[in-house]
Protein backbone atom coordinates (compact mmCIF):
# COMPACT_ATOMS: atom_id res chain seq x y z
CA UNK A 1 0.00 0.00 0.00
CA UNK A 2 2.93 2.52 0.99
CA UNK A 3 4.24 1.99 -2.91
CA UNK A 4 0.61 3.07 -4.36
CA UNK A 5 0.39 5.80 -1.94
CA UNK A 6 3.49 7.48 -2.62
CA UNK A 7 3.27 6.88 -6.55
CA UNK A 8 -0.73 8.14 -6.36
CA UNK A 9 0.47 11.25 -4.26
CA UNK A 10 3.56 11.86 -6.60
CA UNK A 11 1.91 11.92 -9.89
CA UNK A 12 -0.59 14.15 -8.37
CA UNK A 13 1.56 16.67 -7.30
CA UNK A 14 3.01 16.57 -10.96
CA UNK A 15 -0.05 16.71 -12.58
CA UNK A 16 -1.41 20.12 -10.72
CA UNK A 17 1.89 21.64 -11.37
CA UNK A 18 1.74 20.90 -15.23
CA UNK A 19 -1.54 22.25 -15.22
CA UNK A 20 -0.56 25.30 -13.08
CA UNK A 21 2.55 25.61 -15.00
CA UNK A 22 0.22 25.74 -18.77
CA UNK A 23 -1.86 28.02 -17.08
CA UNK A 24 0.46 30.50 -15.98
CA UNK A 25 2.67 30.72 -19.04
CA UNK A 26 -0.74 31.35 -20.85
CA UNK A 27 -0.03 34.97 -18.72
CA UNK A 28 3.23 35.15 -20.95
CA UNK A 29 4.55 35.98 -24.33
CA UNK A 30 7.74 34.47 -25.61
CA UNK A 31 9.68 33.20 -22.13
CA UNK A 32 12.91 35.08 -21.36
CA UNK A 33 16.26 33.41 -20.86
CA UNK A 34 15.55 33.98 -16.84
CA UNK A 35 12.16 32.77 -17.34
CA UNK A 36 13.54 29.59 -18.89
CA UNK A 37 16.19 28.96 -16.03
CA UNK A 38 13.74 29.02 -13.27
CA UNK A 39 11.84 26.78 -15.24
CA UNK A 40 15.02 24.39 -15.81
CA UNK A 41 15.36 24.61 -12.02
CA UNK A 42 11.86 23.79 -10.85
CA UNK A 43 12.19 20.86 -13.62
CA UNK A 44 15.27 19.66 -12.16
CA UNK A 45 13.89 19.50 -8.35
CA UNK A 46 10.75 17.72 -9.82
CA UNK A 47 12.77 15.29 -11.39
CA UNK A 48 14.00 13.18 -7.85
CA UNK A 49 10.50 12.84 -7.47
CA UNK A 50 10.75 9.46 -9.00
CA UNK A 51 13.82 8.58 -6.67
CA UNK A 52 12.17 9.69 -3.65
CA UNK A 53 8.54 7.74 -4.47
CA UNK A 54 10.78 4.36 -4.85
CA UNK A 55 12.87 5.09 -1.98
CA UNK A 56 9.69 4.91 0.09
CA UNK A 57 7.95 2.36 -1.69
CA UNK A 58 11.18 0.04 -0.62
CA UNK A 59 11.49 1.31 3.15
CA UNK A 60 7.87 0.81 3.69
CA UNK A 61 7.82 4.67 4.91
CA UNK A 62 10.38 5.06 7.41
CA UNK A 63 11.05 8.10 8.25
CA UNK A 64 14.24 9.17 6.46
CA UNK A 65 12.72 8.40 2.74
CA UNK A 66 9.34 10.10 3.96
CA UNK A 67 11.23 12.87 5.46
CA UNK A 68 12.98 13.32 1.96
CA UNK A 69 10.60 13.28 -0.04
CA UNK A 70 8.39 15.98 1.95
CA UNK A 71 11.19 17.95 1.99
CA UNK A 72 11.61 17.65 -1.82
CA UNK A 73 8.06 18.74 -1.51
CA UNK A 74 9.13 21.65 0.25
CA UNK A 75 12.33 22.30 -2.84
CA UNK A 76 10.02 21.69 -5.55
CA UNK A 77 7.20 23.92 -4.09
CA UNK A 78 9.86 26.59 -3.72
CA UNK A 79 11.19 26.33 -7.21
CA UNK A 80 7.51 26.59 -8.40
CA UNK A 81 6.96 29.80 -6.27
CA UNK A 82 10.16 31.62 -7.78
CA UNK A 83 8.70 30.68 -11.45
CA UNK A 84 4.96 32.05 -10.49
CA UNK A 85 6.35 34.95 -9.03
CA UNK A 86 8.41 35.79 -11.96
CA UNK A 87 5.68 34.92 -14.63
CA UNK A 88 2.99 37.22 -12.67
CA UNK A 89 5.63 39.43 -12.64
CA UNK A 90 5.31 39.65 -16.45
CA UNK A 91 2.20 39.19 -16.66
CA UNK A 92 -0.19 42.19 -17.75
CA UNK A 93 -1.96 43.88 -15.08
CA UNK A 94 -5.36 43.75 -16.88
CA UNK A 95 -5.37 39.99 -16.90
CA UNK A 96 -3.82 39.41 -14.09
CA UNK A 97 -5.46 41.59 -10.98
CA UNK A 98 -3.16 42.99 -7.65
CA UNK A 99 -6.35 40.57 -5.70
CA UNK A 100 -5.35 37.59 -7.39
CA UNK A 101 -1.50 38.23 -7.06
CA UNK A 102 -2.06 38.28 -3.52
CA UNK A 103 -4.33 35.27 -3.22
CA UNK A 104 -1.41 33.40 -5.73
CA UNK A 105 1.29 34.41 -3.29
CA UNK A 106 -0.99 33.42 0.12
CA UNK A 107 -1.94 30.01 -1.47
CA UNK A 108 2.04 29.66 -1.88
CA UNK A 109 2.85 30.65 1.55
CA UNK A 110 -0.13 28.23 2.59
CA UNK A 111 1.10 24.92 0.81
CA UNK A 112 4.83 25.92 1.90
CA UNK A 113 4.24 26.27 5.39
CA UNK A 114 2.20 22.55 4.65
CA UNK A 115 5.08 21.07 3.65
CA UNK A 116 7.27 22.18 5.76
CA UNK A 117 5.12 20.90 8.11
CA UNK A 118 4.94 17.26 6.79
CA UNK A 119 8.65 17.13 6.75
CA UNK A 120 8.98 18.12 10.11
CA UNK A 121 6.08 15.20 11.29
CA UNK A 122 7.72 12.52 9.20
CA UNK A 123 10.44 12.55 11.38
CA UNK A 124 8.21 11.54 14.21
CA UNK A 125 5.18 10.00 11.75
CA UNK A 126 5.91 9.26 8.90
CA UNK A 127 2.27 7.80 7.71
CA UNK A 128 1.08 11.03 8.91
CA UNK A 129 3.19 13.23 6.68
CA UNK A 130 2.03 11.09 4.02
CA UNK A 131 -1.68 11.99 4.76
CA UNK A 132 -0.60 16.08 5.33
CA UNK A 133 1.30 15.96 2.22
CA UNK A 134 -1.97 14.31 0.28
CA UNK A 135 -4.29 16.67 1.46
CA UNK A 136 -2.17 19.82 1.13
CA UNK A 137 -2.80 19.57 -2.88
CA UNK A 138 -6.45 20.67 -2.56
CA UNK A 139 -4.52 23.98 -1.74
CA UNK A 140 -3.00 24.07 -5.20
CA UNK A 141 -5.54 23.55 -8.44
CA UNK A 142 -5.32 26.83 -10.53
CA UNK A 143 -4.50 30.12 -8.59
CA UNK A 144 -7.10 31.89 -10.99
CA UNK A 145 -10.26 30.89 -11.96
């Protein structure tokens, strides 16, 4: 069960943030050379996500692997911030309103301070990070709608 858990939560998470991502470069013209980077970099954190799901998978969630991976949670959630913030930093003013900049950057703080969080618990619980780290993705979905 740990193995379908972790591989159920994982290609969540990846799914919202492809969705987000599309979304948000829909805010966008042609993406900058800085643009691009920060979206090499979020890419690059998401990429251990495989590593870190199989890791658990084998451990049966101890708590280092489970600790890991929420705090890859935590590096990939951070990498995703920097590339929101610098895409509704582009992003025209009439599209994009100073409200839902603020909501965008509260919902960030929100599922940071989440996952955070979980790592810190799977230290203690792992199983229970697991469930905080599930249920913090109802905080993501599209920042606008």
């Amino acid at each position: 069960m740990p193995t379908v858990i972790s591989y159920v939560v994982s290609y969540l998470f990846i799914a919202i943030m492809w969705i987000n991502h599309h979304y948000l470069m829909s805010f966008v013209g042609p993406p900058t050379l800085r643009l691009i980077w920060i979206n090499f970099a979020h890419h690059f954190m998401v990429s251990f996500l495989p590593f870190a799901t199989a890791w658990i998978a084998r451990t049966q969630l101890a708590s280092e692997p489970v600790a890991f991976y929420a705090a890859l949670f935590v590096g990939v959630d951070i990498a995703y911030n920097v590339f929101e913030r610098e895409v509704l930093a582009r992003a025209d003013a009439t599209r994009v309103p100073d409200r839902t900049r603020r909501m965008a950057r509260r919902r960030s703080l929100a599922v940071l301070a989440i996952f955070a969080t979980a790592t810190l618990v799977a230290f203690v619980a792992p199983r229970g990070e697991e469930w905080l780290n599930k249920n913090s993705h109802f905080c993501f979905g599209s920042f606008i709608q």
